[in-house]
Structures are given as structure tokens and as C-alpha cells.
C-alpha atoms as a PDB file:
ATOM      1  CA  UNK A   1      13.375   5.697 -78.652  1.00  0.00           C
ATOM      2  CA  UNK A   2      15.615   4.572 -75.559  1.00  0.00           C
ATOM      3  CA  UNK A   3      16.119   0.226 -75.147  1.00  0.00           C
ATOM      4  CA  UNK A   4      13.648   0.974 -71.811  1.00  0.00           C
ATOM      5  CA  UNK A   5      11.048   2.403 -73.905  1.00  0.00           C
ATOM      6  CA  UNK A   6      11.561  -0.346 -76.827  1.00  0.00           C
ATOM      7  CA  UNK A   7      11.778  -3.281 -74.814  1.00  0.00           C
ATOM      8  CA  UNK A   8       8.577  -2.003 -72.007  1.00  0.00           C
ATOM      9  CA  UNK A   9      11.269  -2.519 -69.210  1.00  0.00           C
ATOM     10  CA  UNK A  10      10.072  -0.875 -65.958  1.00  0.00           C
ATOM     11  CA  UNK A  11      11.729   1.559 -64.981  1.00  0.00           C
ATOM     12  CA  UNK A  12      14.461   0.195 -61.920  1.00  0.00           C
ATOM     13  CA  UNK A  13      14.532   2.722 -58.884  1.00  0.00           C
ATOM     14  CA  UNK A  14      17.160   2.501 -56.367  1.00  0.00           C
ATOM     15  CA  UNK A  15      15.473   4.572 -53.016  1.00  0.00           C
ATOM     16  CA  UNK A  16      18.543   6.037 -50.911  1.00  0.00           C
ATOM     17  CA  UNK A  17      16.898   7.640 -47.778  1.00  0.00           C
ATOM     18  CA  UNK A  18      18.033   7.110 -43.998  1.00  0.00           C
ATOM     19  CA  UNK A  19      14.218   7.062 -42.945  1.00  0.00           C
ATOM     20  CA  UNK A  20      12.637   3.945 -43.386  1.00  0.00           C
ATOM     21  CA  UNK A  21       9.279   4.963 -42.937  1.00  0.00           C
ATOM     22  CA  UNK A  22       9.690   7.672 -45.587  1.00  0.00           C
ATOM     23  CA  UNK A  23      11.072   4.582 -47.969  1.00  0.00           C
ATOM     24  CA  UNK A  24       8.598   2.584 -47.474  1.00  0.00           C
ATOM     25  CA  UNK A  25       5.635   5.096 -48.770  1.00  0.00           C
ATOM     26  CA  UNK A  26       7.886   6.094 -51.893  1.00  0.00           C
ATOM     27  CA  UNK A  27       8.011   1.773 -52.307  1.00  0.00           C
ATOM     28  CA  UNK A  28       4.084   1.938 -51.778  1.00  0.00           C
ATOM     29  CA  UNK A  29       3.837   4.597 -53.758  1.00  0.00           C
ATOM     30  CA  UNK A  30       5.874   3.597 -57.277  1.00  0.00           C
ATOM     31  CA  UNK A  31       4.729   0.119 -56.656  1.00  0.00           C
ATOM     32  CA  UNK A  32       1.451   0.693 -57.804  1.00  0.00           C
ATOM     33  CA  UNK A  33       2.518   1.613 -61.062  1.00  0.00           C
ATOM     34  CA  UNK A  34       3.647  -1.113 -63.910  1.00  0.00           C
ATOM     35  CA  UNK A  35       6.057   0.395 -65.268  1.00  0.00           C
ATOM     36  CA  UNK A  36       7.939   1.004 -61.982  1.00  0.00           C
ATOM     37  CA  UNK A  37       9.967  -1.088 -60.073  1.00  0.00           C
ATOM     38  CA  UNK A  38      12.177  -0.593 -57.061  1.00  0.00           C
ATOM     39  CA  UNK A  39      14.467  -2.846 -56.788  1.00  0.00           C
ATOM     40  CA  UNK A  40      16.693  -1.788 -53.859  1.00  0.00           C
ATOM     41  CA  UNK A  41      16.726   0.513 -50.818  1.00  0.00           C
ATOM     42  CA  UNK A  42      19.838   2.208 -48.861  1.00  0.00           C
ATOM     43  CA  UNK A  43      19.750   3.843 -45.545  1.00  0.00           C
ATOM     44  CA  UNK A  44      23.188   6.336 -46.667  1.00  0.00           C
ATOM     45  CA  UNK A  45      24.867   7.821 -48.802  1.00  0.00           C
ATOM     46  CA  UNK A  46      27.708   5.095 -49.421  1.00  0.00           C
ATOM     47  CA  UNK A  47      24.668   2.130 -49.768  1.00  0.00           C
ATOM     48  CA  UNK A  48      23.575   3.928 -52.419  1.00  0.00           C
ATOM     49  CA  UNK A  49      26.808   4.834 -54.338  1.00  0.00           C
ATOM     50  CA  UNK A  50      27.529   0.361 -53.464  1.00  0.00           C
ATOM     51  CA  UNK A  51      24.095  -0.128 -54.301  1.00  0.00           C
ATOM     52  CA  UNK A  52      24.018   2.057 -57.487  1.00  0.00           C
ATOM     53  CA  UNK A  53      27.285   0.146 -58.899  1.00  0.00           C
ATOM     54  CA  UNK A  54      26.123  -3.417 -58.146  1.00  0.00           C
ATOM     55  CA  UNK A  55      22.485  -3.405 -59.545  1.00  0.00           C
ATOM     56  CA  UNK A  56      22.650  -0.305 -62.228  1.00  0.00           C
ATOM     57  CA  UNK A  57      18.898   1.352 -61.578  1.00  0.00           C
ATOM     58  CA  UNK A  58      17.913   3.678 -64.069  1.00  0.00           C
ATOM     59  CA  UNK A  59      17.417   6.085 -61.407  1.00  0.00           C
ATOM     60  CA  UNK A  60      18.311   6.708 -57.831  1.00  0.00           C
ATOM     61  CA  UNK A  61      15.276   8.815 -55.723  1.00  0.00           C
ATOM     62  CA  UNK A  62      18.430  10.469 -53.780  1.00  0.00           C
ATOM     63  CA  UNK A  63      18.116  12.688 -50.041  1.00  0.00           C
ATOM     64  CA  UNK A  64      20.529  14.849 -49.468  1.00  0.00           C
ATOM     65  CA  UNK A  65      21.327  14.080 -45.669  1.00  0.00           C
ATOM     66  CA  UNK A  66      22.146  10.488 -45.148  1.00  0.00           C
ATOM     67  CA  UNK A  67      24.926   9.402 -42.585  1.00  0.00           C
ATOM     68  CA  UNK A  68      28.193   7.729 -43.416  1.00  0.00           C
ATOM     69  CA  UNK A  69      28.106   9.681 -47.279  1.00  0.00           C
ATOM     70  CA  UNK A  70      25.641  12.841 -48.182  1.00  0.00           C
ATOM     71  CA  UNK A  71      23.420  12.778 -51.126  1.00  0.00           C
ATOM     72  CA  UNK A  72      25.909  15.217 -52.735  1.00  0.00           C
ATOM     73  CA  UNK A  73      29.516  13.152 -52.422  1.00  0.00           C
ATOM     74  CA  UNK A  74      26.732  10.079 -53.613  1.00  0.00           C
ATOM     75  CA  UNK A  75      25.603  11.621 -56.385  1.00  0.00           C
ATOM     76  CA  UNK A  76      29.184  12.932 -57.428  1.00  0.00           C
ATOM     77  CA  UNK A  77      30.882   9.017 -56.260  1.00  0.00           C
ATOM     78  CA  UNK A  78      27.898   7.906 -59.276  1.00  0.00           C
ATOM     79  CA  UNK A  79      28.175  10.278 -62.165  1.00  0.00           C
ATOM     80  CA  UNK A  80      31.878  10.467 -61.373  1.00  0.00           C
ATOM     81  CA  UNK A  81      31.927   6.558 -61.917  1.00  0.00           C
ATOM     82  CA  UNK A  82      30.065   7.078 -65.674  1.00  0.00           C
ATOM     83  CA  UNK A  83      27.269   4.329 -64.029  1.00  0.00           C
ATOM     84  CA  UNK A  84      24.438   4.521 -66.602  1.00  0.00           C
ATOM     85  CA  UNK A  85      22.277   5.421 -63.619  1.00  0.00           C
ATOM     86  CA  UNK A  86      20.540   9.177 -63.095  1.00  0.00           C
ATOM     87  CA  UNK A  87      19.754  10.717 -59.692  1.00  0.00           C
ATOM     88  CA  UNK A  88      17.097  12.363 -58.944  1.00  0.00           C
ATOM     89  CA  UNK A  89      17.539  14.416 -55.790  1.00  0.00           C
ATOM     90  CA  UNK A  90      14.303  14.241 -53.159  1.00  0.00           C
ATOM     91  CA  UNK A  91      15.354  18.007 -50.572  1.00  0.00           C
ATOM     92  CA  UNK A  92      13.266  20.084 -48.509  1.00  0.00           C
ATOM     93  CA  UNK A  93      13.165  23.901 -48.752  1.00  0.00           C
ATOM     94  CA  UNK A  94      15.601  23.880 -45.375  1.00  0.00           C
ATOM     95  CA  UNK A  95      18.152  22.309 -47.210  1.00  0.00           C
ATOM     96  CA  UNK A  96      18.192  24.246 -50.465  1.00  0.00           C
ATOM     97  CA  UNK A  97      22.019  24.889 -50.552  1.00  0.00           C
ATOM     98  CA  UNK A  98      22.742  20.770 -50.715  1.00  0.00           C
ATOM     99  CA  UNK A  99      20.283  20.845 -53.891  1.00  0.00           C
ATOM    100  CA  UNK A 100      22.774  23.625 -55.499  1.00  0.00           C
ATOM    101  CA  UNK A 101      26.185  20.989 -55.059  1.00  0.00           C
ATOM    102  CA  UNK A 102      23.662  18.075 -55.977  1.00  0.00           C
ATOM    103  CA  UNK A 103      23.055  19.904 -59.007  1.00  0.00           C
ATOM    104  CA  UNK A 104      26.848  20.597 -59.779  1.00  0.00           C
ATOM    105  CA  UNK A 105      28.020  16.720 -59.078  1.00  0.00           C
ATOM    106  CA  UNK A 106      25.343  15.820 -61.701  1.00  0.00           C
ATOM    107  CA  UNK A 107      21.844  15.172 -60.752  1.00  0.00           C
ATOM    108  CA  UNK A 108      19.638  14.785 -63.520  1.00  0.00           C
ATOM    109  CA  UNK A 109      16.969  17.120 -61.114  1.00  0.00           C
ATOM    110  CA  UNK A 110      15.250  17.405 -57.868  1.00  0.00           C
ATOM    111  CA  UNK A 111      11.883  17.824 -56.043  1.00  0.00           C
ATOM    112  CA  UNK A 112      10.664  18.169 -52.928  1.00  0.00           C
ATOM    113  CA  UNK A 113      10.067  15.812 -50.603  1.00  0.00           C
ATOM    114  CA  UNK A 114       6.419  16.169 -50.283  1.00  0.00           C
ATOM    115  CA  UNK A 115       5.523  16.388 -54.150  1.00  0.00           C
ATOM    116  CA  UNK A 116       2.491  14.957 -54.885  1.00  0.00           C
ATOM    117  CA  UNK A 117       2.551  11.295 -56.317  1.00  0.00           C
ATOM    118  CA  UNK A 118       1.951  11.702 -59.603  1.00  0.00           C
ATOM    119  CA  UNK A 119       4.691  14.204 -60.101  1.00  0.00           C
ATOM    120  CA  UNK A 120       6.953  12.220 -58.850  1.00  0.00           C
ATOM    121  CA  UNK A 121       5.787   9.180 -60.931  1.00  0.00           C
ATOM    122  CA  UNK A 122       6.040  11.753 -64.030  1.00  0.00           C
ATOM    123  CA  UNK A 123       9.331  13.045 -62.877  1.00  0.00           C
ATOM    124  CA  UNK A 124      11.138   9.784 -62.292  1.00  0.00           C
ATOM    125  CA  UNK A 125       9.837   8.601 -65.807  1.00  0.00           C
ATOM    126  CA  UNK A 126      11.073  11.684 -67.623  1.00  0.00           C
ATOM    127  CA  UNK A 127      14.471  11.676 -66.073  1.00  0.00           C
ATOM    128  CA  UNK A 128      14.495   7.649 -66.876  1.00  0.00           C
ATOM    129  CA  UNK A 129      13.791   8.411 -69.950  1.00  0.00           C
ATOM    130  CA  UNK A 130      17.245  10.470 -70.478  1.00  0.00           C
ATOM    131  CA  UNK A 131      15.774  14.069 -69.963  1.00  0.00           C
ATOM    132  CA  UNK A 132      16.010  16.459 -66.652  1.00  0.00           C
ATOM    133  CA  UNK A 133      13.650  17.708 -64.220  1.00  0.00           C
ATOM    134  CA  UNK A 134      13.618  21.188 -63.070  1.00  0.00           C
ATOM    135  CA  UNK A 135      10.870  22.638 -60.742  1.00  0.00           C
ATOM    136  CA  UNK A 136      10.766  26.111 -61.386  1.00  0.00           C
ATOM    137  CA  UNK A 137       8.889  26.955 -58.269  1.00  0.00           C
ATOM    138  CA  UNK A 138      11.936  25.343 -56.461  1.00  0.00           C
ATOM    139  CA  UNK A 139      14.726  26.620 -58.526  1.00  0.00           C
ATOM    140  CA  UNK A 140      13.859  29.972 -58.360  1.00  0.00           C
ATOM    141  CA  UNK A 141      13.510  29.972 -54.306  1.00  0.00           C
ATOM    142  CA  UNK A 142      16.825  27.944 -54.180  1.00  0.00           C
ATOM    143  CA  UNK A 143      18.479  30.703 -56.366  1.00  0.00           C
ATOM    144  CA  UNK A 144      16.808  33.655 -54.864  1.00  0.00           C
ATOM    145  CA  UNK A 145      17.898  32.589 -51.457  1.00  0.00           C
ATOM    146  CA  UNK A 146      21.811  31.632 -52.826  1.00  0.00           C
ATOM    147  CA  UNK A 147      21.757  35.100 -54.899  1.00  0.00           C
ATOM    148  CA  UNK A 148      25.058  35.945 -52.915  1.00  0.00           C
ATOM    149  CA  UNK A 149      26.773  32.748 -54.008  1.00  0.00           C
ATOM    150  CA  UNK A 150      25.782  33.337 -57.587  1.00  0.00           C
ATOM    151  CA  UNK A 151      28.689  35.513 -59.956  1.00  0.00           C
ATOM    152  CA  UNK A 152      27.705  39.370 -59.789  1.00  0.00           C
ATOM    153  CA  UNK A 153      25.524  39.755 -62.856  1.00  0.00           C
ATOM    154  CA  UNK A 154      27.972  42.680 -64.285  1.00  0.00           C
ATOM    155  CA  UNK A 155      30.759  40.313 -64.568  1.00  0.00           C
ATOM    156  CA  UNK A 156      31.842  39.550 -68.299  1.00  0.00           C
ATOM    157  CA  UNK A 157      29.256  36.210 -68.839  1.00  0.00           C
ATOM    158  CA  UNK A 158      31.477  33.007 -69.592  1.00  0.00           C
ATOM    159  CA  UNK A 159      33.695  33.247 -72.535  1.00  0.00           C
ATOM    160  CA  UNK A 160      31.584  29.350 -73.507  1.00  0.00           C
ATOM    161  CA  UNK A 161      28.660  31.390 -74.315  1.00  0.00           C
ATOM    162  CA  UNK A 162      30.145  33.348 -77.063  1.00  0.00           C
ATOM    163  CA  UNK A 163      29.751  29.907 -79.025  1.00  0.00           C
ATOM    164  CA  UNK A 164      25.909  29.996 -78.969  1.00  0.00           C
ATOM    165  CA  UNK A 165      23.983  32.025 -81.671  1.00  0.00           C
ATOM    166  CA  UNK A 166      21.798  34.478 -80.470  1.00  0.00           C
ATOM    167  CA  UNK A 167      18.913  31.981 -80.913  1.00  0.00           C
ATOM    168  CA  UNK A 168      20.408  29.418 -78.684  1.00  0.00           C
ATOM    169  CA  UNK A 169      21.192  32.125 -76.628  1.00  0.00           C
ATOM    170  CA  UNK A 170      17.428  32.963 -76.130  1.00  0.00           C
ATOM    171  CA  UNK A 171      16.757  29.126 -75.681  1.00  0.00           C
ATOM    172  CA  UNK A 172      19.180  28.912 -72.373  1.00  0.00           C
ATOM    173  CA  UNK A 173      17.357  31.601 -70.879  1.00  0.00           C
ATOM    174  CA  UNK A 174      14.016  29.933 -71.653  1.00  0.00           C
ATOM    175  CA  UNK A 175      15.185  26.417 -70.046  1.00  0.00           C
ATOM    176  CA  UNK A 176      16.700  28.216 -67.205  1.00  0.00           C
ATOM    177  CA  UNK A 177      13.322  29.732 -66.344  1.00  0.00           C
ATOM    178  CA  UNK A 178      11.995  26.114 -66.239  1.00  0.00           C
ATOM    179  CA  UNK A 179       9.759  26.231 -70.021  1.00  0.00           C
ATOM    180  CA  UNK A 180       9.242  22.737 -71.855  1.00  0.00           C
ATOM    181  CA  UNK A 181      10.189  22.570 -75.572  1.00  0.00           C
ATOM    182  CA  UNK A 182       6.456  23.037 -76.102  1.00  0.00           C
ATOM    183  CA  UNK A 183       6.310  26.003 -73.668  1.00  0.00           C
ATOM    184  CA  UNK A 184       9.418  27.774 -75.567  1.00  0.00           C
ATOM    185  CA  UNK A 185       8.163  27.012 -78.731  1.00  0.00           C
ATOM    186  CA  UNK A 186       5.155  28.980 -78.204  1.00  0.00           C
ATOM    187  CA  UNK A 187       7.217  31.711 -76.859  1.00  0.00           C
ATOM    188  CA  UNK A 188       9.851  32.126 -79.265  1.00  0.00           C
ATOM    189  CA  UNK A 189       6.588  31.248 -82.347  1.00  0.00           C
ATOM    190  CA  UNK A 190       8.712  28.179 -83.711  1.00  0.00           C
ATOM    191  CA  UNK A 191       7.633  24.134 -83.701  1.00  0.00           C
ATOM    192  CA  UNK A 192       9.198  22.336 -81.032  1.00  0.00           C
ATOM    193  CA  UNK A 193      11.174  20.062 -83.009  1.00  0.00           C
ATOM    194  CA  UNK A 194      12.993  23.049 -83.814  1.00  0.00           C
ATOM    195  CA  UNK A 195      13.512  24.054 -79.996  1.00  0.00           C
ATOM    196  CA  UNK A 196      14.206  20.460 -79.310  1.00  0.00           C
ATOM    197  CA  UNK A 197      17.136  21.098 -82.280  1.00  0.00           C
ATOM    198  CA  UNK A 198      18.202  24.329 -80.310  1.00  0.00           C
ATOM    199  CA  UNK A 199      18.519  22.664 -76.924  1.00  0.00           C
ATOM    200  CA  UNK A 200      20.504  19.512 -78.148  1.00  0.00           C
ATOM    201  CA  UNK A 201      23.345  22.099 -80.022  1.00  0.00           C
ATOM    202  CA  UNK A 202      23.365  24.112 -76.650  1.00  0.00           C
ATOM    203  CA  UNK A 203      23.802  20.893 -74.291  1.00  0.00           C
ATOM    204  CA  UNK A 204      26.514  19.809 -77.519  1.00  0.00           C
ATOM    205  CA  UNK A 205      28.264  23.530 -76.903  1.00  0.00           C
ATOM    206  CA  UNK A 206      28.717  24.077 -73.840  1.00  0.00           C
ATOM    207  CA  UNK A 207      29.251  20.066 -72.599  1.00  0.00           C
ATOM    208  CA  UNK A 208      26.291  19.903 -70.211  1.00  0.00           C
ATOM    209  CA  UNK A 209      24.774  16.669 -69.680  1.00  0.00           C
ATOM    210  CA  UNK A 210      21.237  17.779 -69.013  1.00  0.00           C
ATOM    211  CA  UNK A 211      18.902  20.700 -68.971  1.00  0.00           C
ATOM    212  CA  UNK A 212      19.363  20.873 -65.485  1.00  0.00           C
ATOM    213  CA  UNK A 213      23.131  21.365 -65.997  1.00  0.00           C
ATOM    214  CA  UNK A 214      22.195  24.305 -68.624  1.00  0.00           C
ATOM    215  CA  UNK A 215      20.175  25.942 -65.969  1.00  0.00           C
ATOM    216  CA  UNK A 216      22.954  26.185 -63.301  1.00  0.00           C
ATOM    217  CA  UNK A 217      24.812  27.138 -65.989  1.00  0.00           C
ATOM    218  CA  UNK A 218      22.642  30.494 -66.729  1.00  0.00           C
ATOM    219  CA  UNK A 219      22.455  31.632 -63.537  1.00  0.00           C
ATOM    220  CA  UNK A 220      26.255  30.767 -62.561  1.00  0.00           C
ATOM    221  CA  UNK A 221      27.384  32.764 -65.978  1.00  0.00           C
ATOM    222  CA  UNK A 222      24.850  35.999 -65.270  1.00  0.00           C
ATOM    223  CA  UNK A 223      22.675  35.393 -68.615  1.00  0.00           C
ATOM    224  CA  UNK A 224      19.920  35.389 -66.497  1.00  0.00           C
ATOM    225  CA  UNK A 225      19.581  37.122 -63.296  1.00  0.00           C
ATOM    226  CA  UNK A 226      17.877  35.850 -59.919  1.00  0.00           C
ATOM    227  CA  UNK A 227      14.957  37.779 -59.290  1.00  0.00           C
ATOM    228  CA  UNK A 228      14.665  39.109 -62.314  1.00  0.00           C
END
């Protein structure tokens, strides 16, 4: 159980987006919800990254295209920094190749900017809460569309997969198409303690942070294929 969860903290959001209007529905939004509170807002990217360091929200509800500092060099300024704060990246379909280098510099996930409410509610508590967020529907356009940018599939797959059993092997492939521990445990016919068990020793293995991490990871190495 994380100190948040113990101690019934809300949850401290940080909203970085140059649009005021669009920051003040996301403040309407999360502020009808207890266990939410945002506590700041920052028009760019370098607010944010200032923002992020002074006040140390659980989670930053990140855009990509900010003036002054992008979501991306934002994101990468606050993992890079070891804050104990997550981002969560907020993109539009048009801007799917910022959500791949969000992804690399650490974001704990993203979703599009017109996700219903309570997904966002749900997602911003989950990655709070120390886990990722992947949208499958997303991720798979994203790496559809990036296919090019992606290793060719018949190269040799990276030499840090060779330390995963074949089991953990078949977990990666199931978090990379976007399955819950729940969802791969009634794949693979095991409880989900056990997948949750599988997922920590790949994370542990290949020195990911986060499922999302372990996703980028799958496609980037060829274990799983776009399209496929």
C-alpha cells in the first residue's frame, strides 16, 4: 500500500497546458472528485519542469506542444531530475510521434486529449498510484503509423531479452498488447498474483520503470511486431 493510499492524501495534479480554457475544464473536471486535487497550473513546458520541482505533484497531466519547453524535453528535465512526480502525457492523434519521445524520456503513459472523464480520473489515479497507463487503441495507431521508425522485425531481438524465461517472455508480449494482470492471467490460465510476480521480475530484468517502458521496449526489440 503506497503513503497516498495509507494516509487518504488526494492525489496532487500539476496541469501543464498552454490553453487556458482547456486547463480550466481538466480543473473543473478533477475538482469534483475528493480524492483529487490540483494544485498548480503552467502555460509551458519549462513552468511545468519549475513547477514540478517546487511543489512535487504526484502527477503532471502533461501536452506535448507548449512554448518556451515541449512536453517531451519537460518530461525528460523531470524524470531526469529523479522528482518523485509521474507524467502523464495528454496528445492528439496529429501528434502521435511526440507521444513516442514522451514515452522514451519517461512518462508513466498517455491519453488523448478528449478521453472521457472518468478515464482520465481512473488513469491519473492508477498512474498515482505507481503503475502505467497504456491505451491500446492509441498505442497501436501510434506504432502502426511509426512502423518505419521501429527496428526491422528480422533483426537479432535485444541481447536483454535473453535474460527473461520463456514465461516472462510471453508476459512482455501480453503487456505490450495493452492486457491487465487480470486480462493476462486469463490468457496465459494462471492467478494474477502470479502475473503480477512475472511483470515485477521483467520490469527488475530489463531496468524499465513502468509497463509503459516494457511496451516500447517490445516493439523497439521486434518481440512483437506492429500490425501483427
Amino acid at each position: 500500500m503506497t503513503d497516498r493510499v495509507a494516509s487518504a492524501r488526494p492525489v496532487r495534479i500539476l496541469l501543464a497546458d498552454d490553453q487556458p480554457l482547456l486547463r480550466t475544464g481538466f480543473r473543473m473536471v478533477l475538482g469534483a472528485e475528493n480524492d483529487l486535487d490540483v494544485v498548480a497550473e503552467a502555460g509551458d513546458g519549462l513552468e511545468a519542469v519549475d513547477l514540478s520541482r517546487r511543489l512535487l505533484p504526484d502527477v503532471v497531466l502533461m501536452d506535448i506542444r507548449m512554448p518556451r519547453m515541449d512536453g517531451v524535453a519537460a518530461t525528460r528535465a523531470i524524470v531526469d531530475a529523479r522528482l518523485p512526480v509521474r507524467v502523464l502525457v495528454l496528445t492528439t492523434f496529429d501528434l502521435d510521434e511526440y507521444v513516442v519521445g514522451a514515452l522514451r524520456a519517461g512518462a508513466s503513459g498517455f491519453l488523448a486529449k478528449d478521453v472521457p472523464a472518468e478515464e482520465l480520473i481512473a488513469a491519473i489515479r492508477t498512474v498515482a498510484g505507481g503503475d502505467a497507463v497504456v491505451a491500446p487503441r492509441i498505442l497501436r495507431r501510434l506504432l502502426d503509423r511509426f512502423a518505419d521508425l521501429l527496428p526491422d522485425p528480422a533483426a537479432t531481438p535485444s541481447a536483454a531479452l535473453s535474460t527473461l524465461t520463456d514465461r516472462e517472455r510471453e508476459v512482455l508480449v501480453q503487456v505490450a498488447r495493452g492486457l491487465s494482470n487480470a486480462e493476462i492471467a486469463a490468457v496465459l490460465s494462471v492467478s494474477e498474483t502470479t502475473i503480477k510476480t512475472h511483470v515485477g521480475h521483467v520490469l527488475t530484468k530489463l531496468r524499465l520503470r513502468d509497463r509503459v517502458q516494457a511496451v516500447v521496449l517490445a516493439y523497439e526489440s521486434g518481440l512483437v511486431r506492429p500490425r501483427a
